[in-house]
N, C-alpha and C. Protein backbone atom coordinates (compact mmCIF):
# COMPACT_ATOMS: atom_id res chain seq x y z
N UNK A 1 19.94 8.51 3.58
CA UNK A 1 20.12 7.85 2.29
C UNK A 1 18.78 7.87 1.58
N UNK A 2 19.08 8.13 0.51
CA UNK A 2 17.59 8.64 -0.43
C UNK A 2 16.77 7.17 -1.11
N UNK A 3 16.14 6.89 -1.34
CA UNK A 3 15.45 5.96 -1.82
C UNK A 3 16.19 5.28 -2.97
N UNK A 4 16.55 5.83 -3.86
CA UNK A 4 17.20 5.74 -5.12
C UNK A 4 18.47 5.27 -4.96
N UNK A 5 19.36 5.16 -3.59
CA UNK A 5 20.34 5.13 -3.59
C UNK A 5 20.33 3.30 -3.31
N UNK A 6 19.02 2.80 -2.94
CA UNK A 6 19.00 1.51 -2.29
C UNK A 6 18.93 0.66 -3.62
N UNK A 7 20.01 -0.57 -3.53
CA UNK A 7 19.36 -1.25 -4.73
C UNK A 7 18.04 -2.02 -4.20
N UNK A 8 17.32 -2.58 -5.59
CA UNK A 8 16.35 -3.30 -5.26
C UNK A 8 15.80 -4.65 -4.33
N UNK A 9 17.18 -5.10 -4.27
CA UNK A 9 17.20 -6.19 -3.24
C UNK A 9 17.55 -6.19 -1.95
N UNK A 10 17.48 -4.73 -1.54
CA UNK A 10 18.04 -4.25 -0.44
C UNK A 10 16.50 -4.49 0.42
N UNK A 11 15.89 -3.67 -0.33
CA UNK A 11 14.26 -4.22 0.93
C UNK A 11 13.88 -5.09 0.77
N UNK A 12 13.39 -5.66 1.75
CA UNK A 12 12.71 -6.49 2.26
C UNK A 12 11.66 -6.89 2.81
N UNK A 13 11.37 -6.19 3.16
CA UNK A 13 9.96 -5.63 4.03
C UNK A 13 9.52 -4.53 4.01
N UNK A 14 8.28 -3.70 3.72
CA UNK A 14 7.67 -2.72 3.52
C UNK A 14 6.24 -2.60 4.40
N UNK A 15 6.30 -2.23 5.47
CA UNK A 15 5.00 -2.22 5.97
C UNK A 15 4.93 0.20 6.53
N UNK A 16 3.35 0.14 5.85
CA UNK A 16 3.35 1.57 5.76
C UNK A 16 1.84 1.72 6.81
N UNK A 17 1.95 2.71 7.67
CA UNK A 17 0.53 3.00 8.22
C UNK A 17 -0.24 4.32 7.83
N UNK A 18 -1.18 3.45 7.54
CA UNK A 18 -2.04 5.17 6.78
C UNK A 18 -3.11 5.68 7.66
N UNK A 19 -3.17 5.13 8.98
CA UNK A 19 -3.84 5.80 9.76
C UNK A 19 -4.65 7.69 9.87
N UNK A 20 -3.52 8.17 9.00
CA UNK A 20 -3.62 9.82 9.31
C UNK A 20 -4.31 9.74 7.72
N UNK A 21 -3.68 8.93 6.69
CA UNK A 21 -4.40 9.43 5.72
C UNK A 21 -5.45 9.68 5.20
N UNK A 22 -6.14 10.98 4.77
CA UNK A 22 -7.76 11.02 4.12
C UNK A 22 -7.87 10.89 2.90
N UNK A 23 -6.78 11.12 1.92
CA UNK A 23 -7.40 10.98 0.47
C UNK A 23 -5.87 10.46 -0.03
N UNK A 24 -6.22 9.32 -1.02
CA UNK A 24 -4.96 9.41 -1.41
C UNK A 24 -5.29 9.41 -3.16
N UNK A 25 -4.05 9.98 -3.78
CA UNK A 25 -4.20 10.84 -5.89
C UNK A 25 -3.85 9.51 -6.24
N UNK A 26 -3.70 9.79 -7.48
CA UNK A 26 -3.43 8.88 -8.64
C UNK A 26 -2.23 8.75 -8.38
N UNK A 27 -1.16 9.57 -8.01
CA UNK A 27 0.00 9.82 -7.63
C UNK A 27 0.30 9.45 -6.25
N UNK A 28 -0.09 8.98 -5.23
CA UNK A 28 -0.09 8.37 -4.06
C UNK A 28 -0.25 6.60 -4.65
N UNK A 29 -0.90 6.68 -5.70
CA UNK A 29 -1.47 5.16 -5.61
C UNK A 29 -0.06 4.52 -6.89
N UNK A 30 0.41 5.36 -7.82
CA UNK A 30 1.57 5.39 -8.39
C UNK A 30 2.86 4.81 -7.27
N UNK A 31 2.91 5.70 -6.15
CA UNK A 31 3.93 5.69 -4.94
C UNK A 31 3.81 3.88 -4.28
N UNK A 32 2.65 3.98 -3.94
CA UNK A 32 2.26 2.83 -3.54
C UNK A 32 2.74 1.58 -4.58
N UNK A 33 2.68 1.66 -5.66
CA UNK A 33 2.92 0.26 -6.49
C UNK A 33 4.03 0.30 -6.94
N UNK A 34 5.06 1.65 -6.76
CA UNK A 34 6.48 1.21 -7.13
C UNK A 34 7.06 0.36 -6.02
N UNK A 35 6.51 1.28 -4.85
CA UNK A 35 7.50 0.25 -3.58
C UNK A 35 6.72 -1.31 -3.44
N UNK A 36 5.32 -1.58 -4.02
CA UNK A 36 5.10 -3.21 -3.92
C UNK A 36 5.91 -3.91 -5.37
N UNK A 37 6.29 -3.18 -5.98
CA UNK A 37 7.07 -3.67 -7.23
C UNK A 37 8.38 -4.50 -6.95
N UNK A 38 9.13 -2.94 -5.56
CA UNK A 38 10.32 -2.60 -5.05
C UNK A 38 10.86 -3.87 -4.22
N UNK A 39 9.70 -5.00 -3.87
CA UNK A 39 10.32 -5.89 -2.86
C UNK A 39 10.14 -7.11 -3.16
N UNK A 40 11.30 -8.25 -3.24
CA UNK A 40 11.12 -9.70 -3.83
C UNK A 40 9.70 -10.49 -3.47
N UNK A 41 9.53 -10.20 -2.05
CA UNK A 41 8.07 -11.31 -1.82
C UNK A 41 7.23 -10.59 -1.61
N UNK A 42 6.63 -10.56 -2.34
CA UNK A 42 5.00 -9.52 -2.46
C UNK A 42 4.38 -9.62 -1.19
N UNK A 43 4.38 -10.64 -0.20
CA UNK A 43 4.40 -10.90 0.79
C UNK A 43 4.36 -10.11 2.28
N UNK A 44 5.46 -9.12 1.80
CA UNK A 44 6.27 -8.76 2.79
C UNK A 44 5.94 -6.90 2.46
N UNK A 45 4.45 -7.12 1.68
CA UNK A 45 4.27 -5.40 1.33
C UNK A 45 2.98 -5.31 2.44
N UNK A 46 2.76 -4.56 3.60
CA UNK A 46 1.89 -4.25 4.30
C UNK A 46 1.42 -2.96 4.06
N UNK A 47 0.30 -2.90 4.25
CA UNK A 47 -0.74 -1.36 4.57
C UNK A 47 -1.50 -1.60 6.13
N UNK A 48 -1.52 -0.67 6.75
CA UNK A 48 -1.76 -0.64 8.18
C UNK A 48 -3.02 0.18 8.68
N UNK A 49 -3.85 0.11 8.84
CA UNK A 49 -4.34 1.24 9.54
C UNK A 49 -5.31 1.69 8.44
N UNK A 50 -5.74 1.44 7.41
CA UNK A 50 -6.36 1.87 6.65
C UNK A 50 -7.40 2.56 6.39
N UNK A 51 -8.30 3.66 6.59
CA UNK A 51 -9.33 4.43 6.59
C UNK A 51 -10.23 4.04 5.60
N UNK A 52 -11.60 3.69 5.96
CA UNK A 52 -12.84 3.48 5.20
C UNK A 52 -12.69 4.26 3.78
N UNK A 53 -12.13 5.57 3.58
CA UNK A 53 -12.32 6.43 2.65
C UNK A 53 -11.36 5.85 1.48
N UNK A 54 -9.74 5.94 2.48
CA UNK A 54 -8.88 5.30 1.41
C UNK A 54 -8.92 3.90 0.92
N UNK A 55 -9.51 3.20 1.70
CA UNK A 55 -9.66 1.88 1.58
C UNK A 55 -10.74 1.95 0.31
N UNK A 56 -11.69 2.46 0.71
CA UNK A 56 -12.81 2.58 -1.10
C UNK A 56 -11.93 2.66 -1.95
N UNK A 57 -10.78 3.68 -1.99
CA UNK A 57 -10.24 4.51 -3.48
C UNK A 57 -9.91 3.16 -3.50
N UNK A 58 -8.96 2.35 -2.83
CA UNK A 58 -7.64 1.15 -3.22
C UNK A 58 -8.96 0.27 -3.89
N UNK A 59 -10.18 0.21 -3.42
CA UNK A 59 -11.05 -1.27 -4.03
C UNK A 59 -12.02 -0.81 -4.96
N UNK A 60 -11.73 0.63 -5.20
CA UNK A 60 -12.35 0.87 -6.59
C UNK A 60 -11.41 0.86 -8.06
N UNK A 61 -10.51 1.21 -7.40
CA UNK A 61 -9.19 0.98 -8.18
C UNK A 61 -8.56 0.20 -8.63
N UNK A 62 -8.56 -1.32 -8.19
CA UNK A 62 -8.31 -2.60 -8.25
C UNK A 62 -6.93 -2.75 -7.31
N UNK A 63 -6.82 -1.41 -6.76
CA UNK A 63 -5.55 -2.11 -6.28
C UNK A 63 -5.42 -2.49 -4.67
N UNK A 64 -6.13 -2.83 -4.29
CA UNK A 64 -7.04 -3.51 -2.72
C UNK A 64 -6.53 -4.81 -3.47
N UNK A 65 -7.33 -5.31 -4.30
CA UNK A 65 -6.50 -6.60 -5.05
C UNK A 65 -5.20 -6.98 -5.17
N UNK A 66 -4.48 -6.30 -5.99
CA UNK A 66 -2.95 -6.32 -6.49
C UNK A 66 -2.70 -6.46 -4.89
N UNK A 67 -2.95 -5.48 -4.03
CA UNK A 67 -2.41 -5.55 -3.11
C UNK A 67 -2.43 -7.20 -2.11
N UNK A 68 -3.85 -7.40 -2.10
CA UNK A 68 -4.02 -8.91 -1.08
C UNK A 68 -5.01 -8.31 -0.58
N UNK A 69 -5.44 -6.94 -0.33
CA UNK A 69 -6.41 -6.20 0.90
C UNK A 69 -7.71 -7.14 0.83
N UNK A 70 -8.05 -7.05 1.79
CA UNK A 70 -10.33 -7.27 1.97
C UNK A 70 -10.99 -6.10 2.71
N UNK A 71 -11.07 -5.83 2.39
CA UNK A 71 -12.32 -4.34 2.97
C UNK A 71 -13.03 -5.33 4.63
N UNK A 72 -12.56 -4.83 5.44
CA UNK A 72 -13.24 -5.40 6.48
C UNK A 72 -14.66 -4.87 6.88
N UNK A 73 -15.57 -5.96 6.73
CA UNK A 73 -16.83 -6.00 7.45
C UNK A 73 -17.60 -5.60 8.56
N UNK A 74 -18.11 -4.20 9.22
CA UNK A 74 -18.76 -4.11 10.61
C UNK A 74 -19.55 -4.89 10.67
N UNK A 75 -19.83 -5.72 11.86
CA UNK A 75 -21.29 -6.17 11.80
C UNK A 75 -22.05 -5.88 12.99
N UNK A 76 -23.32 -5.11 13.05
CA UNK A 76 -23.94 -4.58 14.08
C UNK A 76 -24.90 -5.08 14.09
């Protein structure tokens, strides 16, 4: 069943792992804010696994924000 076919109140939960990902476009970050649009409790939108690299794009972008994210801290 294709994405389009779900109504909007059908999800509920959205949790995505970006572990593998290295770069994500303007068009990845587009993808990303329809499906946090896509679900009643903003709540219930996860990102997993997040890579230092992509994690910059989301908090240069503002959307580390929109999202809830915090750039986690090493401390050595």
């Amino acid at each position: 069943v294709g994405f389009k076919e779900y109504q909007k109140d059908d999800l509920k939960e959205i949790t995505l792992d970006l572990k593998d990902t290295v770069y994500i476009s303007s068009a990845g970050l587009r993808v990303l804010l329809i499906l946090y649009k896509s679900i009643p409790d903003k709540e219930d939108f996860h990102l997993e696994n997040i890579p230092d690299d992509v994690m910059d794009i989301l908090d240069i972008t503002g959307f580390a924000e929109i999202f809830g994210l915090k750039k986690s801290v090493t401390q050595g």
